[in-house]
C-alpha atoms as a PDB file:
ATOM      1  CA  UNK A   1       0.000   0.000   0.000  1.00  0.00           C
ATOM      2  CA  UNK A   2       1.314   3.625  -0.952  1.00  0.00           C
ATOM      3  CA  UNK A   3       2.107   5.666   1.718  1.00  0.00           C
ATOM      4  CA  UNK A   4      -0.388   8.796   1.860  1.00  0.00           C
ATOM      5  CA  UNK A   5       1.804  11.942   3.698  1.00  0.00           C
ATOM      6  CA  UNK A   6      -1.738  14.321   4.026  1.00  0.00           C
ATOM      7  CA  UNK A   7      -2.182  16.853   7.068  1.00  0.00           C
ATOM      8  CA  UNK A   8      -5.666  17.544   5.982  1.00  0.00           C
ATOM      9  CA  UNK A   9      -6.797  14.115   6.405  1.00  0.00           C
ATOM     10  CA  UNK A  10      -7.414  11.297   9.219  1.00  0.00           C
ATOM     11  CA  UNK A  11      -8.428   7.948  10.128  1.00  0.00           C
ATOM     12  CA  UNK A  12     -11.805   7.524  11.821  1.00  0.00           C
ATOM     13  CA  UNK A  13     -12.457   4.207  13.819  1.00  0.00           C
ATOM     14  CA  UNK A  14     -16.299   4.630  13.008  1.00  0.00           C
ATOM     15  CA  UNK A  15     -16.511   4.286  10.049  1.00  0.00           C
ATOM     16  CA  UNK A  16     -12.717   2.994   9.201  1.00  0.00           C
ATOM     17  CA  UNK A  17     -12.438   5.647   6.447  1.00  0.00           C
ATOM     18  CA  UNK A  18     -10.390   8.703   6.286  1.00  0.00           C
ATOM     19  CA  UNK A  19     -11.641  12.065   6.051  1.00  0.00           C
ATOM     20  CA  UNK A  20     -10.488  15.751   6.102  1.00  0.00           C
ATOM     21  CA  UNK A  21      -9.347  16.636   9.532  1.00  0.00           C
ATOM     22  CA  UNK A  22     -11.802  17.962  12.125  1.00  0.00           C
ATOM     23  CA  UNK A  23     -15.208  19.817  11.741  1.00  0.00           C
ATOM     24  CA  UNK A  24     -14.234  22.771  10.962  1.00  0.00           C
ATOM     25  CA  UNK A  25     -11.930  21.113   8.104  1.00  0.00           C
ATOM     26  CA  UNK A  26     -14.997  19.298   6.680  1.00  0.00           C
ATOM     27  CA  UNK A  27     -16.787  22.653   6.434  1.00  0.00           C
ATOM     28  CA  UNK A  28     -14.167  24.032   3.904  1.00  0.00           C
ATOM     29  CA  UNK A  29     -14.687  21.043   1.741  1.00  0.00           C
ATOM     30  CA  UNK A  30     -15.555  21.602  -1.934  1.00  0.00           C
ATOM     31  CA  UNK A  31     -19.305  20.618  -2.865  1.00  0.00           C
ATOM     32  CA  UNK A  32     -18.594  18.892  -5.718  1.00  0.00           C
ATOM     33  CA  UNK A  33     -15.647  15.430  -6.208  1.00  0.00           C
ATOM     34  CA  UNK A  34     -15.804  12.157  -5.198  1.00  0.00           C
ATOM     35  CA  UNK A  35     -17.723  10.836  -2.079  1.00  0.00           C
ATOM     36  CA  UNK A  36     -15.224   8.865  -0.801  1.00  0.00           C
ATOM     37  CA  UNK A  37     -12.823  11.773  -0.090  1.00  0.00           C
ATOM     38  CA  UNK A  38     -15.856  14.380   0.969  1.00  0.00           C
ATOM     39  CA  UNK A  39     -18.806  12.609   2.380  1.00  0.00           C
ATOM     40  CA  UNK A  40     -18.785   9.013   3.282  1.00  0.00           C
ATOM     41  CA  UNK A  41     -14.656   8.307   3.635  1.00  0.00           C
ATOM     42  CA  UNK A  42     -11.969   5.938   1.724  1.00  0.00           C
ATOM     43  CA  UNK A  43     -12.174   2.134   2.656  1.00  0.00           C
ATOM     44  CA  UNK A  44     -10.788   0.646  -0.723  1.00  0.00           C
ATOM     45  CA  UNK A  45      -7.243   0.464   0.949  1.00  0.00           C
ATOM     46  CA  UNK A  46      -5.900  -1.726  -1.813  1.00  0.00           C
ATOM     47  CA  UNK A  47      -6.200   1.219  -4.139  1.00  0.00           C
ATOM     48  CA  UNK A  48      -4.748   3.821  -2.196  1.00  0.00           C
ATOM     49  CA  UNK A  49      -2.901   5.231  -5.002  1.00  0.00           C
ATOM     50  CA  UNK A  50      -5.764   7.329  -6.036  1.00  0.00           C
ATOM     51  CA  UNK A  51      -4.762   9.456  -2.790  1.00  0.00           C
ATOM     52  CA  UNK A  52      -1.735  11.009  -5.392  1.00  0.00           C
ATOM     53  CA  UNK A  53      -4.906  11.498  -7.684  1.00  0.00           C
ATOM     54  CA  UNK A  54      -7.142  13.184  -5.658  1.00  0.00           C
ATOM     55  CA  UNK A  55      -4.038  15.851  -4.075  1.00  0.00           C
ATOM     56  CA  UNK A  56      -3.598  17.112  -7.665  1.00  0.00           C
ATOM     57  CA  UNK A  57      -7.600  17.912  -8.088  1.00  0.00           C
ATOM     58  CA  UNK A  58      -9.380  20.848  -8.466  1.00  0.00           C
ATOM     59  CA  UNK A  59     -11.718  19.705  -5.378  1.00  0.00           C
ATOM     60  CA  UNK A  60      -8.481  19.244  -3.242  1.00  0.00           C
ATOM     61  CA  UNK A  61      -7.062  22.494  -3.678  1.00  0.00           C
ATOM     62  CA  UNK A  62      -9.861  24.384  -3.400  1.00  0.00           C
ATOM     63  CA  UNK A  63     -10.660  22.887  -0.171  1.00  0.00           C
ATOM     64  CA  UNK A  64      -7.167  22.496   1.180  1.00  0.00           C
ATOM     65  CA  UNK A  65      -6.742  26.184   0.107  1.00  0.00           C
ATOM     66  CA  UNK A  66     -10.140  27.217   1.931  1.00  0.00           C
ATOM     67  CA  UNK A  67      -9.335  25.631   4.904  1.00  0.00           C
ATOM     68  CA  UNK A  68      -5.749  26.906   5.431  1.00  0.00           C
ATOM     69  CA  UNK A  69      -7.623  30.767   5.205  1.00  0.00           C
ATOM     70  CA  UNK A  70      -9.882  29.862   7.792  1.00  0.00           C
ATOM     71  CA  UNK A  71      -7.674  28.464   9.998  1.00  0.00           C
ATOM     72  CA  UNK A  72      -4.470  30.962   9.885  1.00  0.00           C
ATOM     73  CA  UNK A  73      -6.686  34.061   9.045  1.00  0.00           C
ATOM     74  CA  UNK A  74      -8.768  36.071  12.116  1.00  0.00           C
ATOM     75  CA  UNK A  75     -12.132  36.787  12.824  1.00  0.00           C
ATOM     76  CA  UNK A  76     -13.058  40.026  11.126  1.00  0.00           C
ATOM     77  CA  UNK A  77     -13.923  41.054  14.767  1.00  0.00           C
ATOM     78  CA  UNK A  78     -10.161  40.532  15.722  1.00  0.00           C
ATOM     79  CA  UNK A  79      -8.882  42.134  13.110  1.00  0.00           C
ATOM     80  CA  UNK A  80     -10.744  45.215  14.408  1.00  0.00           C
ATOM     81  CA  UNK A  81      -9.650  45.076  17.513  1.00  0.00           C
ATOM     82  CA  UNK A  82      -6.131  44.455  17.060  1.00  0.00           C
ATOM     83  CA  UNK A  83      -6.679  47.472  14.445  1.00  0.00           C
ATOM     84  CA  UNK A  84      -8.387  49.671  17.072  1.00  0.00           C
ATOM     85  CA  UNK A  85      -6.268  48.910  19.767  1.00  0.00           C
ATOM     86  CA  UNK A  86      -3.449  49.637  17.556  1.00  0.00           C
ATOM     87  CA  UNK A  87      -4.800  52.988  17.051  1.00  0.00           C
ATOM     88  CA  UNK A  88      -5.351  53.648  20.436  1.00  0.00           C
ATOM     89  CA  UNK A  89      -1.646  52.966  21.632  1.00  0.00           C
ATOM     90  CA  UNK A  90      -0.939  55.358  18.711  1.00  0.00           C
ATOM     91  CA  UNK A  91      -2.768  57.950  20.079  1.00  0.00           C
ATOM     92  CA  UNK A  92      -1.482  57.405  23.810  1.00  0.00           C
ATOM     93  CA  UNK A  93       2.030  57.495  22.492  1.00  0.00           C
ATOM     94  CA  UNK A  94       0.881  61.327  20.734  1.00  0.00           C
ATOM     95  CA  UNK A  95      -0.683  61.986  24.176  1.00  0.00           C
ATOM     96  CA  UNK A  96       2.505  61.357  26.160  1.00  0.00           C
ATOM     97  CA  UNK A  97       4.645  63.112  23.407  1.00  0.00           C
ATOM     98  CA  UNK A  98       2.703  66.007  23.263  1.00  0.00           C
ATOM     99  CA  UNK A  99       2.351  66.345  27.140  1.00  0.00           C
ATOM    100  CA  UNK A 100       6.428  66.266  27.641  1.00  0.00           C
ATOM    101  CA  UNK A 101       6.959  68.784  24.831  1.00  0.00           C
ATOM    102  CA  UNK A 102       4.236  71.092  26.601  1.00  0.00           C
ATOM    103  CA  UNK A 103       5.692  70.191  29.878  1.00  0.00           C
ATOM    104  CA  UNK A 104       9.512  71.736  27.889  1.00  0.00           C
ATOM    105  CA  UNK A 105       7.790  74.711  26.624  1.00  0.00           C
ATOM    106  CA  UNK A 106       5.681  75.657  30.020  1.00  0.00           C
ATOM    107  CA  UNK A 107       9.351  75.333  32.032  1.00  0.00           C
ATOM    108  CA  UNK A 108      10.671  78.027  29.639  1.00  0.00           C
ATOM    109  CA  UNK A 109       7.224  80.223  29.730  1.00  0.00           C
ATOM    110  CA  UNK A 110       7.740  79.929  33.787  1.00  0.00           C
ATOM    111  CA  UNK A 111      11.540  80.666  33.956  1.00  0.00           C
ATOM    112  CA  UNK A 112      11.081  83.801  31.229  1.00  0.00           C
ATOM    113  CA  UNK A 113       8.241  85.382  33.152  1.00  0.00           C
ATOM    114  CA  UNK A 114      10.387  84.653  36.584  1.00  0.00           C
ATOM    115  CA  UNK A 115      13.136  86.813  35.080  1.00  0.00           C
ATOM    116  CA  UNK A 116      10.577  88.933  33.896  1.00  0.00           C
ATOM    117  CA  UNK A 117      12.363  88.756  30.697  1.00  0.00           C
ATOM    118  CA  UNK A 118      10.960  90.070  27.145  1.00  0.00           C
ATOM    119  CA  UNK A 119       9.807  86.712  25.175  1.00  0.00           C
ATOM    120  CA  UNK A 120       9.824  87.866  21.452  1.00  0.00           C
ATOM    121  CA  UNK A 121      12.686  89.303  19.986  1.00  0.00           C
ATOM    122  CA  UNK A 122      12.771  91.832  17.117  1.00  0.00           C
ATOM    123  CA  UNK A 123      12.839  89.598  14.060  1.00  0.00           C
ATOM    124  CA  UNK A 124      12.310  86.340  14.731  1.00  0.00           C
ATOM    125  CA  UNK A 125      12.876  84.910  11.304  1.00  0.00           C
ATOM    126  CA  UNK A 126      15.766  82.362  10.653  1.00  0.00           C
ATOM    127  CA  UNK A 127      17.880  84.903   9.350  1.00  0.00           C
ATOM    128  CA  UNK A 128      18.248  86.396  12.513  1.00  0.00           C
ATOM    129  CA  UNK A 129      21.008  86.291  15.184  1.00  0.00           C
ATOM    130  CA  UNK A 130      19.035  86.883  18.168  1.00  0.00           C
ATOM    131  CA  UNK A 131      15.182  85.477  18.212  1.00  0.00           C
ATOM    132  CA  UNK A 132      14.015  86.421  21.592  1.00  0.00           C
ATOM    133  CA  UNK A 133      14.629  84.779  24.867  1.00  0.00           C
ATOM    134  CA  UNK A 134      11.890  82.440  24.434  1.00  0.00           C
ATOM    135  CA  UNK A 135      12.756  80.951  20.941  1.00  0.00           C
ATOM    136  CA  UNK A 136      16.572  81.143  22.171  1.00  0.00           C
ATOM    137  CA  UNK A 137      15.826  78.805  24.912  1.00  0.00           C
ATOM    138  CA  UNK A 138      13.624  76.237  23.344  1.00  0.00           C
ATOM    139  CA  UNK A 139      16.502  75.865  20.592  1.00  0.00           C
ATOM    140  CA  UNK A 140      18.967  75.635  22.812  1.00  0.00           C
ATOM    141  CA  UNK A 141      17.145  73.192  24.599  1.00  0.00           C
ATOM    142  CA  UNK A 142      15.755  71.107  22.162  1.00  0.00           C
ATOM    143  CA  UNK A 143      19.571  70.020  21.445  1.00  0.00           C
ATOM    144  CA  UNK A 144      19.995  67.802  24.325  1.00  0.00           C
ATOM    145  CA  UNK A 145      16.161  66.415  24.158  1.00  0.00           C
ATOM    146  CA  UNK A 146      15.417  64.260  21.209  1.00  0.00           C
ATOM    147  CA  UNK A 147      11.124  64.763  21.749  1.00  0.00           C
ATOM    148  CA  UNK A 148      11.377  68.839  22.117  1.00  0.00           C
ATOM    149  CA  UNK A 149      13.776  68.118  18.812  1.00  0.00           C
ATOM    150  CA  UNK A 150      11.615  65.971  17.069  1.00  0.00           C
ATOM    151  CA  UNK A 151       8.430  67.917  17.762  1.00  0.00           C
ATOM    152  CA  UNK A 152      10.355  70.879  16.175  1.00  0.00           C
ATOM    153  CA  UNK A 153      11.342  69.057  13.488  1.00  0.00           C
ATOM    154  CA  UNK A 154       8.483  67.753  12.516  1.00  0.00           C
ATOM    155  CA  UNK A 155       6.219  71.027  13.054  1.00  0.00           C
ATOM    156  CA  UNK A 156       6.444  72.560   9.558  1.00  0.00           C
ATOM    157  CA  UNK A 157       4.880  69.368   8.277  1.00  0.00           C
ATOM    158  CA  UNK A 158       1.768  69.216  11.045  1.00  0.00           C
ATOM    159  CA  UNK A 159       1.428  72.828   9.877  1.00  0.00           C
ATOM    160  CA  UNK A 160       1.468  72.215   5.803  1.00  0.00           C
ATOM    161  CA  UNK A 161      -1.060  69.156   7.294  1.00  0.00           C
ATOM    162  CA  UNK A 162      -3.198  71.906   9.006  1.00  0.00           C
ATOM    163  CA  UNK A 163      -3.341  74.274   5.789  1.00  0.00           C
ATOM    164  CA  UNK A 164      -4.131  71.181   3.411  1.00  0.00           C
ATOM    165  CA  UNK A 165      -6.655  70.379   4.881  1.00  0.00           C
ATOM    166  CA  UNK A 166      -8.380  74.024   5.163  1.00  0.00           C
ATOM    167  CA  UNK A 167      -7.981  74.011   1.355  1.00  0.00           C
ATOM    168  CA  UNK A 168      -9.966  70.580   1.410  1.00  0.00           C
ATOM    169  CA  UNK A 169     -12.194  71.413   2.991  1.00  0.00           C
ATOM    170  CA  UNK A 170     -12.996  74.476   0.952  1.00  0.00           C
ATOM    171  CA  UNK A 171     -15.020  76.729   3.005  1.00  0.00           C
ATOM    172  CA  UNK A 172     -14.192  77.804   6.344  1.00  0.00           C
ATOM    173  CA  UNK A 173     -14.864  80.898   9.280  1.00  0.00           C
ATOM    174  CA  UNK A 174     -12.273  82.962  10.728  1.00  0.00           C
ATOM    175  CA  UNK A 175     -11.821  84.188  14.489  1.00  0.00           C
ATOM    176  CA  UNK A 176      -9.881  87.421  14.810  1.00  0.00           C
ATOM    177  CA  UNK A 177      -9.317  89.210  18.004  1.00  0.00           C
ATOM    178  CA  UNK A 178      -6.816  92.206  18.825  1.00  0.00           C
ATOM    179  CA  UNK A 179      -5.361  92.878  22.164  1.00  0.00           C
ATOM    180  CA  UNK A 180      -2.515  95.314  23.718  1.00  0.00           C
ATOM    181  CA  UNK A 181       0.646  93.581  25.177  1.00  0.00           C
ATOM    182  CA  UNK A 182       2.949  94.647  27.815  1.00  0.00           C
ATOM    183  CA  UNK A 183       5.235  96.414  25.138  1.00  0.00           C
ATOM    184  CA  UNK A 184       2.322  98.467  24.272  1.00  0.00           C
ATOM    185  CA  UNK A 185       2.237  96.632  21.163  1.00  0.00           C
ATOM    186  CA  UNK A 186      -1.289  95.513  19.570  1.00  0.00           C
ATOM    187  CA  UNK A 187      -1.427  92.059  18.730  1.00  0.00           C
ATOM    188  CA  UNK A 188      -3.885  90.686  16.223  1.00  0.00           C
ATOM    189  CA  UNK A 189      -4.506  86.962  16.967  1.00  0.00           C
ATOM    190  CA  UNK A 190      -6.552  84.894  13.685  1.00  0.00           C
ATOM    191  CA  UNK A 191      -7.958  81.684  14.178  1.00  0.00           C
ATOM    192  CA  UNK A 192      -9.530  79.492  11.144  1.00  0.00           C
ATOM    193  CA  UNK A 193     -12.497  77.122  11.671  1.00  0.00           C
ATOM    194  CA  UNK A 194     -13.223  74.429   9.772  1.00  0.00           C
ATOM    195  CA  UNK A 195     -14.948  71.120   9.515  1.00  0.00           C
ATOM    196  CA  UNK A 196     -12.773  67.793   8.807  1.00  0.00           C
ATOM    197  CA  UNK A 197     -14.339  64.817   8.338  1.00  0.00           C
ATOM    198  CA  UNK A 198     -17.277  65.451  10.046  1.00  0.00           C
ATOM    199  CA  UNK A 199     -15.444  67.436  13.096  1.00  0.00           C
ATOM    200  CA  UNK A 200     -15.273  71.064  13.363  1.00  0.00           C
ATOM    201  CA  UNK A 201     -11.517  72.080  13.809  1.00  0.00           C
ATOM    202  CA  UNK A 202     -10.212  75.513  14.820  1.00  0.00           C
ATOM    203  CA  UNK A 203      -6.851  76.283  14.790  1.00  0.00           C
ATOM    204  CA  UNK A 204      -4.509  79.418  15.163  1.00  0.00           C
ATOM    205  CA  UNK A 205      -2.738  80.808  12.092  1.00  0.00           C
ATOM    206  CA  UNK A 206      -1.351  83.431  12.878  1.00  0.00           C
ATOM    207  CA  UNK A 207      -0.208  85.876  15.926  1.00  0.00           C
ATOM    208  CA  UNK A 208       0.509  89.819  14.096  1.00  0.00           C
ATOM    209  CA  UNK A 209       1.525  92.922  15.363  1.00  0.00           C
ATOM    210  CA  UNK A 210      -0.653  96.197  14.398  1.00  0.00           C
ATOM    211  CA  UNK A 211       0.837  99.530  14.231  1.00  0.00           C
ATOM    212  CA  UNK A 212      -3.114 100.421  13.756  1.00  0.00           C
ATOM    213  CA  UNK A 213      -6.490  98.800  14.262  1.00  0.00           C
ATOM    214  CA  UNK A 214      -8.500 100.763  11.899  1.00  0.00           C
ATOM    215  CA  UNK A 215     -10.605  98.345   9.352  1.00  0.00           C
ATOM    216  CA  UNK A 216      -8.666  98.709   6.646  1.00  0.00           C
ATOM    217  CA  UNK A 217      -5.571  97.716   8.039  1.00  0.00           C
ATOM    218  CA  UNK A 218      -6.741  94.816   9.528  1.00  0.00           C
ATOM    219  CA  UNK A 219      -8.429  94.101   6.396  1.00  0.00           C
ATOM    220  CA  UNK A 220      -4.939  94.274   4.729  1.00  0.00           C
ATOM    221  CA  UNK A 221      -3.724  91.886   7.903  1.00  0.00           C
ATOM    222  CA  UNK A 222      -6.177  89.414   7.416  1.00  0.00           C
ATOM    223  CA  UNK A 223      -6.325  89.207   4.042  1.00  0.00           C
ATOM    224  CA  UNK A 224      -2.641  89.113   3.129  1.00  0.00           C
ATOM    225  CA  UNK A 225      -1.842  86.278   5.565  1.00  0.00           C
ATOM    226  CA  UNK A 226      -4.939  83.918   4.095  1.00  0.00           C
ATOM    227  CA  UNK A 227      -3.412  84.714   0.791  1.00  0.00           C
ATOM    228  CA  UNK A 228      -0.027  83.765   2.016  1.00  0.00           C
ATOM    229  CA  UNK A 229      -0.940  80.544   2.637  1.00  0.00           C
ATOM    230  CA  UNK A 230      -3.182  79.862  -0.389  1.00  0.00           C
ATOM    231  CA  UNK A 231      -6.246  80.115   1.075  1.00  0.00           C
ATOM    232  CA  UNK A 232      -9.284  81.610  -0.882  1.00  0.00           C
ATOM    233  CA  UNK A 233     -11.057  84.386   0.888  1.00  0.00           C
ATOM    234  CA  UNK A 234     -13.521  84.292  -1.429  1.00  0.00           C
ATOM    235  CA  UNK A 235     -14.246  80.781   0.403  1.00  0.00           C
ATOM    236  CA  UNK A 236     -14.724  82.771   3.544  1.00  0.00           C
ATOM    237  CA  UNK A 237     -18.226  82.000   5.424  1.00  0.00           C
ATOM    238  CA  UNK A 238     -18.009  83.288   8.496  1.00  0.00           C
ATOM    239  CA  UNK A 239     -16.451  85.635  10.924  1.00  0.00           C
ATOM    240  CA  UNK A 240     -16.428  85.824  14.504  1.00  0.00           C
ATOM    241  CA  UNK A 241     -15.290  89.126  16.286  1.00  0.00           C
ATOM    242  CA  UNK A 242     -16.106  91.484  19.164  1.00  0.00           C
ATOM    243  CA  UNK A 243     -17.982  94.351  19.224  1.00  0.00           C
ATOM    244  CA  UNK A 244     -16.294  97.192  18.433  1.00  0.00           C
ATOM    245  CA  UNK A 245     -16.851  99.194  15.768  1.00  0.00           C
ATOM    246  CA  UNK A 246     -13.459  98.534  13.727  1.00  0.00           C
ATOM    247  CA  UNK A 247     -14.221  95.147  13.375  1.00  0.00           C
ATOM    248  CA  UNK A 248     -18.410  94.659  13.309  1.00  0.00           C
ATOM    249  CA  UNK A 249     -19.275  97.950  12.142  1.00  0.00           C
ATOM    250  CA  UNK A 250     -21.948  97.664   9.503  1.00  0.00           C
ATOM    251  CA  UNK A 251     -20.501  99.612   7.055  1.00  0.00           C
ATOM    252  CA  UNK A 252     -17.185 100.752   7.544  1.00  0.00           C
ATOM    253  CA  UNK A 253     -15.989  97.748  10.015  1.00  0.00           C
ATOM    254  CA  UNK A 254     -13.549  94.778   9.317  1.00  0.00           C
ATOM    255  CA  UNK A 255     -16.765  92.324   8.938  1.00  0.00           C
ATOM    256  CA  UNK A 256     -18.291  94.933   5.679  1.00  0.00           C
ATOM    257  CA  UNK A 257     -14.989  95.418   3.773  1.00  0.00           C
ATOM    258  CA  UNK A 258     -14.735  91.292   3.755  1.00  0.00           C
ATOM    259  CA  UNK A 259     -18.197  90.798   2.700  1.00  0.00           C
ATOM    260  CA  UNK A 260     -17.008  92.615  -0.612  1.00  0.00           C
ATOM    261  CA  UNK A 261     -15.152  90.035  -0.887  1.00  0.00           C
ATOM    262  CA  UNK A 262     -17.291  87.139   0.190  1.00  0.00           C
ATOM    263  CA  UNK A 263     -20.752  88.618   0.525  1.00  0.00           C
ATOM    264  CA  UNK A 264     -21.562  84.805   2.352  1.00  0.00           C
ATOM    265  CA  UNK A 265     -19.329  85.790   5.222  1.00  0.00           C
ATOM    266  CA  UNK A 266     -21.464  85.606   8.024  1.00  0.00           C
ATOM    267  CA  UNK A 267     -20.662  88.090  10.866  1.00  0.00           C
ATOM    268  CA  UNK A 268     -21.246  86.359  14.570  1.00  0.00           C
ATOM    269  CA  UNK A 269     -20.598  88.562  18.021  1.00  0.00           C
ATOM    270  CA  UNK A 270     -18.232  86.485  19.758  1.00  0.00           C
ATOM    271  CA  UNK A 271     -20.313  84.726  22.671  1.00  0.00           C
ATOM    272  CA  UNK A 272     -17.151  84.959  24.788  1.00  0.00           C
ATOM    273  CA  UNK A 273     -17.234  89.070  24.601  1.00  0.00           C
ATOM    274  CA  UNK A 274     -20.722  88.836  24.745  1.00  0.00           C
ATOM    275  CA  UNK A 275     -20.841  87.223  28.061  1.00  0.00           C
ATOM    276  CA  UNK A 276     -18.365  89.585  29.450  1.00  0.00           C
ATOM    277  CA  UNK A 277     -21.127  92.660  28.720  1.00  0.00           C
ATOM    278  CA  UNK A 278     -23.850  90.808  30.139  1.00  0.00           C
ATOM    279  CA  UNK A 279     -21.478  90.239  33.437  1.00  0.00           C
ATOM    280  CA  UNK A 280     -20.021  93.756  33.292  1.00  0.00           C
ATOM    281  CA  UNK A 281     -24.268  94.896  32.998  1.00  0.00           C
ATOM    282  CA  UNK A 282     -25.489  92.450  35.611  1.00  0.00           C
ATOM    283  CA  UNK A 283     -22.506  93.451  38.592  1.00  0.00           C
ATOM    284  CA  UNK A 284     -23.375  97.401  37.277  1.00  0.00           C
ATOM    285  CA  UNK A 285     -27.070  96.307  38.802  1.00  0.00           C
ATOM    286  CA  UNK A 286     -25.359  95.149  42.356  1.00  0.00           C
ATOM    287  CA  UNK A 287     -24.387  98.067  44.678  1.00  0.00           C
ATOM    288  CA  UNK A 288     -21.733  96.407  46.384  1.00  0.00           C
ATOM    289  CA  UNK A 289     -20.001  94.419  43.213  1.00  0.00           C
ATOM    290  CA  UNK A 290     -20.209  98.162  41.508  1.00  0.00           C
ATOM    291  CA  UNK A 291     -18.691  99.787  44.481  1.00  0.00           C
ATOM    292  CA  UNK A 292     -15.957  96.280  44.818  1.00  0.00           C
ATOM    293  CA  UNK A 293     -14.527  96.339  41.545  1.00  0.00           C
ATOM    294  CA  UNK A 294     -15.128 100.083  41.486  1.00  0.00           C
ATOM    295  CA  UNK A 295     -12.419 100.506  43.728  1.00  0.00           C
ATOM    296  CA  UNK A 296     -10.398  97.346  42.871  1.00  0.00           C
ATOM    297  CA  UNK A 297      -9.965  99.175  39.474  1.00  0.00           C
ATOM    298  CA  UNK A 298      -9.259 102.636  40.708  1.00  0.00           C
ATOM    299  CA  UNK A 299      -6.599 101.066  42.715  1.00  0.00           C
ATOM    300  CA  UNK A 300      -5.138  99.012  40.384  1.00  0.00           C
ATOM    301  CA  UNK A 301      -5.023 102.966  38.316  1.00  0.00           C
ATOM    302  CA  UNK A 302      -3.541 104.770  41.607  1.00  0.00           C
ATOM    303  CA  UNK A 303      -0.505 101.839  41.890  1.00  0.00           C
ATOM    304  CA  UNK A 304       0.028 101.446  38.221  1.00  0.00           C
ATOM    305  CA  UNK A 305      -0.106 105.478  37.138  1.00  0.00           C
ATOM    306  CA  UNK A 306       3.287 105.813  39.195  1.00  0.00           C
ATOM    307  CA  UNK A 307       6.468 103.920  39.309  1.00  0.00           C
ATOM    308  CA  UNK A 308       7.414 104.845  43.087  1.00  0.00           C
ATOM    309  CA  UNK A 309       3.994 103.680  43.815  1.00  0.00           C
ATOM    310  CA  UNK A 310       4.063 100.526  41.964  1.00  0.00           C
ATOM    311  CA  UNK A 311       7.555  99.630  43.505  1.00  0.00           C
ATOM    312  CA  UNK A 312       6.446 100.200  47.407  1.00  0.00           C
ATOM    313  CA  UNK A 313       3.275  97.984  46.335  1.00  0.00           C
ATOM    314  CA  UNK A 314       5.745  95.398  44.937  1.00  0.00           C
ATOM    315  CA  UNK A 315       8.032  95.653  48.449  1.00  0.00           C
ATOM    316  CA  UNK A 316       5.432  95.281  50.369  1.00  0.00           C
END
């Protein structure tokens, strides 16, 4: 008798025929080829040549080919869940990053403000010798700490990521809000919104300084550094500011010059300012908050107003 080398078969007691291996193999077997191999088993042992035979048929390899998917492939259930949970540890790993570089750059913020130390330099572009304390340290830092250096690195890409996808996504709001630093310098800060795959995103693009806040120059501002980046403001369809009259007037204000532009650009009072008018209104209805932060202000005008003044307050 020939011996028959087959892992996909096996020798059952009752009935003394082989068959494919296990339950689960049988299930893989090919519908149609001969009975004795797929349904009721082999007991013509004197003719076990045909073994050779039936290896090199079509209903063989099909089924042998079947069963070796089922058995070394996972559930599509696993798959998912190794998938997920690969995605997951992914986004742990960008957690922990992302906390240690913020954990580098609040150090820096802390030790600059201790010193009481300007931040921003001059120029600040790469041509420059001296970028400001700030920018200073985190270079100078970022050479002994492979994340900080990574994450600085790899920053100009996340940011061409950031601008892609505002062109994708073709229509988008913008968030603009001006404010007067310590340097007595006004700084225009401009935010884009946008949705991405179903989630609204809102990110910072730029920080600017304004010699003046009149409309048209931060029309210019605005305008200029959307076009710098190839974004359409004729795309532009909404626009969220305070409200003061450089920005939401009706006709003369930053929100009426864009809508020349892009007439769709919907202007929205900024909820946050808002809620500061209706708090300023309501403690203006309360005798003693009035008279509190009444005085709290007129105080804070007294120390500041004088440097002698504001140096005994800081003594003592």
């Amino acid at each position: 008798m020939a011996e028959v080398p087959s892992d996909l078969m096996n020798y059952s007691y009752d009935p003394s025929a082989p068959l494919p291996t296990g339950k689960e193999s049988r299930d893989h077997v090919a519908s149609k080829g001969d009975p004795a191999f797929i349904k009721v088993g082999f007991g013509n042992w004197k003719k076990s040549e045909v073994f050779s035979k039936h290896e090199k048929s079509d209903c063989h390899r099909h089924s042998s080919q079947a069963y070796r998917q089922w058995k070394y492939q996972k559930p599509v259930d696993h798959q998912i869940s190794e998938e997920a949970a690969k995605q997951e540890s992914y986004r742990q790993q960008l957690v922990r990053t992302n906390r240690s570089v913020i954990g580098k750059i609040f150090d820096v913020v802390r030790t600059v403000g201790k010193l009481n130390l300007p931040f921003r330099g001059r120029r600040e572009d790469e041509q420059s010798m001296n970028k400001g304390v700030f920018k200073e340290f985190i270079t100078h830092i970022a050479k002994s700490d492979i994340v900080l250096q990574n994450h600085l690195t790899t920053s100009p890409a996340f940011w061409m990521k950031f601008i892609r996808r505002v062109k994708e996504a073709k229509f988008y709001a913008i968030i603009a809000d001006e404010t007067l630093d310590m340097s007595q310098t006004e700084q225009l800060s401009l935010l884009v919104r946008f949705v991405w795959n179903g989630e609204v995103e809102e990110r910072l693009l730029a920080m600017m300084s304004m010699n003046e806040t009149i409309a048209e120059a931060l029309f210019e501002a605005v305008t200029q550094k959307l076009q710098q980046h190839g974004i359409d403001v004729a795309h532009l369809r909404g626009q969220c500011y305070d409200g003061a009259n450089n920005v939401a007037g009706v006709h003369t204000g930053l929100q009426a010059r864009i809508k020349e532009v892009s007439p769709s650009a919907l202007l929205t009072h900024c909820y946050a300012h808002i809620l500061n008018l209706v708090i300023v209104d309501t403690m203006s209805k309360n005798k003693i908050a009035r008279d509190f932060f009444g005085t709290l202000q007129n105080l804070y005008v007294f120390i500041q107003s004088c440097p002698k003044r504001h140096s005994a307050y800081v003594k003592n």
